[in-house]
N, C-alpha and C. Protein backbone atom coordinates (compact mmCIF):
# COMPACT_ATOMS: atom_id res chain seq x y z
N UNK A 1 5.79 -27.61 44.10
CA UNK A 1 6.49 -27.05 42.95
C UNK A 1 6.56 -28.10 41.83
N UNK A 2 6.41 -27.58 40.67
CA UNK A 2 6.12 -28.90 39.44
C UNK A 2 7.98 -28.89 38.93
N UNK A 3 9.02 -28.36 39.54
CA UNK A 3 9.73 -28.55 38.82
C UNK A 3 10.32 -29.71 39.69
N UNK A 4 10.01 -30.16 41.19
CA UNK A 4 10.46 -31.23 41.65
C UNK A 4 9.79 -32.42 41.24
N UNK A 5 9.02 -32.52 40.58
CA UNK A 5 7.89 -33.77 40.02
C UNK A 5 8.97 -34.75 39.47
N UNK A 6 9.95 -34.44 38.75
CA UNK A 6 11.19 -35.90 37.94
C UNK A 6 11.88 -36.30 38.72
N UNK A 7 12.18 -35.12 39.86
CA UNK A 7 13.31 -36.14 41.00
C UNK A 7 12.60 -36.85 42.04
N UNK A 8 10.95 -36.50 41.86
CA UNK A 8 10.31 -37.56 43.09
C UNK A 8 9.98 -38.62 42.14
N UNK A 9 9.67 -39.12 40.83
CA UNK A 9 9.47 -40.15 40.19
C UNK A 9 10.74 -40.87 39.30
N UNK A 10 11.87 -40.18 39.83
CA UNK A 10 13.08 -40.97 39.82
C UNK A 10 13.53 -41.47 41.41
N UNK A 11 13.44 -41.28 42.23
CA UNK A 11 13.60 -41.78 43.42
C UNK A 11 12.36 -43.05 43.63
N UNK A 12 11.30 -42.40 43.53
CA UNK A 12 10.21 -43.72 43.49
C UNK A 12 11.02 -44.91 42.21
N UNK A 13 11.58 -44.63 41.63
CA UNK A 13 12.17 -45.52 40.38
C UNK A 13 13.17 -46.15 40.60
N UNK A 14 13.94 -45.33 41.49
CA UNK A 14 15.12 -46.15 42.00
C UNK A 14 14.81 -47.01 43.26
N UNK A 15 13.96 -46.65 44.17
CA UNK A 15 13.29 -47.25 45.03
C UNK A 15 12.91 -48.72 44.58
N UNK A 16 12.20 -48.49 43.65
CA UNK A 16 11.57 -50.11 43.25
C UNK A 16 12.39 -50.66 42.76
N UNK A 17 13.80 -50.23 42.01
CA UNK A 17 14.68 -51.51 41.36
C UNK A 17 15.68 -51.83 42.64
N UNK A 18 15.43 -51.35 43.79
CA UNK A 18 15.97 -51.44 44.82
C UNK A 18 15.08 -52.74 45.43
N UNK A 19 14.07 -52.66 45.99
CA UNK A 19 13.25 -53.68 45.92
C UNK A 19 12.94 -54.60 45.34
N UNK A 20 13.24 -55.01 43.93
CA UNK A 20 12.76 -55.67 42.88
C UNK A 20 14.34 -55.99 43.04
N UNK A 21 15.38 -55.62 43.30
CA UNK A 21 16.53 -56.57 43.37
C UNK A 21 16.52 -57.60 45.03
N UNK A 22 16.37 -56.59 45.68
CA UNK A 22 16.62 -57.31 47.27
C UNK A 22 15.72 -58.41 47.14
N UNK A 23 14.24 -58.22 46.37
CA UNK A 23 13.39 -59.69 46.29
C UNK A 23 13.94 -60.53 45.27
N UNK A 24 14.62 -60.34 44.61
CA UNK A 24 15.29 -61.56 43.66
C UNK A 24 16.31 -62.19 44.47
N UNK A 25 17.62 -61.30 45.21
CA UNK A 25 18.86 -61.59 45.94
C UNK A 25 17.95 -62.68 47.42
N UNK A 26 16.77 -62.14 47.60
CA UNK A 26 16.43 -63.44 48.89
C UNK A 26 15.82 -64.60 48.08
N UNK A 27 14.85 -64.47 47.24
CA UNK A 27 14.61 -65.98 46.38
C UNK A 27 14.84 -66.56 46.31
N UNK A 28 16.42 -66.37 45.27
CA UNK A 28 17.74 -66.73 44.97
C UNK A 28 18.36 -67.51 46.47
N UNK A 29 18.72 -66.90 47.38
CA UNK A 29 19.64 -67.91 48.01
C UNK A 29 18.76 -68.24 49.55
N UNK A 30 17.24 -67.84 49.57
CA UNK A 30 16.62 -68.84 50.80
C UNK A 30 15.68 -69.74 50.09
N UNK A 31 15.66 -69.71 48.81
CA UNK A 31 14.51 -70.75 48.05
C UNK A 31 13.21 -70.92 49.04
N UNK A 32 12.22 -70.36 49.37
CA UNK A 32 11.27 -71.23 50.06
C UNK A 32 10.50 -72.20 49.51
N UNK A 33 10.09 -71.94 48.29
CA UNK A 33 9.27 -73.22 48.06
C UNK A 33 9.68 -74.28 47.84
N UNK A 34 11.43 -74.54 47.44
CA UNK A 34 12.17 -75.90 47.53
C UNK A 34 12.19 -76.66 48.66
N UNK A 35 12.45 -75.78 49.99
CA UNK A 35 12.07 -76.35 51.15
C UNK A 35 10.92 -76.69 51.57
N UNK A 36 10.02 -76.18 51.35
CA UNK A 36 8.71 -76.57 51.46
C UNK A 36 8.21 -77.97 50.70
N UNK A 37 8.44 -77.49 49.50
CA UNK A 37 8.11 -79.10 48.87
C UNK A 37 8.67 -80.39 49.09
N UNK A 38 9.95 -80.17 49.64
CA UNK A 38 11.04 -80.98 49.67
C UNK A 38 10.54 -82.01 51.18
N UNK A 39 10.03 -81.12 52.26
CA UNK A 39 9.36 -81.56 53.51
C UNK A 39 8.11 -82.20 53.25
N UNK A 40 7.47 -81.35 52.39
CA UNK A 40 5.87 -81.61 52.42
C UNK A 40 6.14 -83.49 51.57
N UNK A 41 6.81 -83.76 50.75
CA UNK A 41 6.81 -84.59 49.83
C UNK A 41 7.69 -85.96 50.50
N UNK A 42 8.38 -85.74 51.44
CA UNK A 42 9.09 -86.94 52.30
C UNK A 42 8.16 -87.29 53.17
N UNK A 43 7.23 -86.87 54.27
CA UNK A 43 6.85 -87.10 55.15
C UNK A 43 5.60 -87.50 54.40
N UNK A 44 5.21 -87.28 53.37
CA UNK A 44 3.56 -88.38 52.54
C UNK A 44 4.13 -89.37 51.59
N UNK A 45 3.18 -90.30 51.74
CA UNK A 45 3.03 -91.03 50.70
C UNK A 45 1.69 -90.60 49.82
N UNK A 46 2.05 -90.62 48.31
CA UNK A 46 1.37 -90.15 47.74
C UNK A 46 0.40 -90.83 47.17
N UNK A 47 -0.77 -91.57 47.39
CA UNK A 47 -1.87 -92.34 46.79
C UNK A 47 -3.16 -92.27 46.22
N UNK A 48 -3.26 -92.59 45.11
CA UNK A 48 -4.44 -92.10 44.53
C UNK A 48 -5.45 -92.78 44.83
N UNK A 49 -7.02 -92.80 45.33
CA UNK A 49 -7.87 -93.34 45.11
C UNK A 49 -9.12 -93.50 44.14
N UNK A 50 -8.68 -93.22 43.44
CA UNK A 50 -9.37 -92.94 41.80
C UNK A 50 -8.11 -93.78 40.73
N UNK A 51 -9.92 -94.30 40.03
CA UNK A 51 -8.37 -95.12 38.86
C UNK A 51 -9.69 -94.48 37.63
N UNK A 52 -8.94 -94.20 36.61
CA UNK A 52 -9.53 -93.86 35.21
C UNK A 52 -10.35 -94.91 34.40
C-alpha cells in the first residue's frame, strides 16, 4: 500500500539517529584509538633510519 511508504521511511529515520547516537555514546566513553595508541607508543622506541 503506498499510503504506508512515510511511516516506513520515518522509522528507517528514526532507526539511524538511533544508531548514529549509540555510535557516538560508545566512542565517547570507550575511546579505542586512545588506547591503542597509548600501548602501541610505550612499548616502542621510535627511530628513524633515514636522515634528510
Amino acid at each position: 500500500m503506498p499510503q504506508m511508504a512515510p511511516l516506513y521511511w520515518l522509522y528507517l529515520f528514526v532507526f539511524f539517529l538511533l544508531m548514529f547516537l549509540l555510535f557516538f555514546m560508545l566512542n565517547y566513553f570507550i575511546k579505542p584509538f586512545n588506547n591503542i595508541s597509548s600501548i602501541s607508543y610505550d612499548n616502542k622506541i621510535i627511530s628513524k633510519s633515514w636522515k634528510l
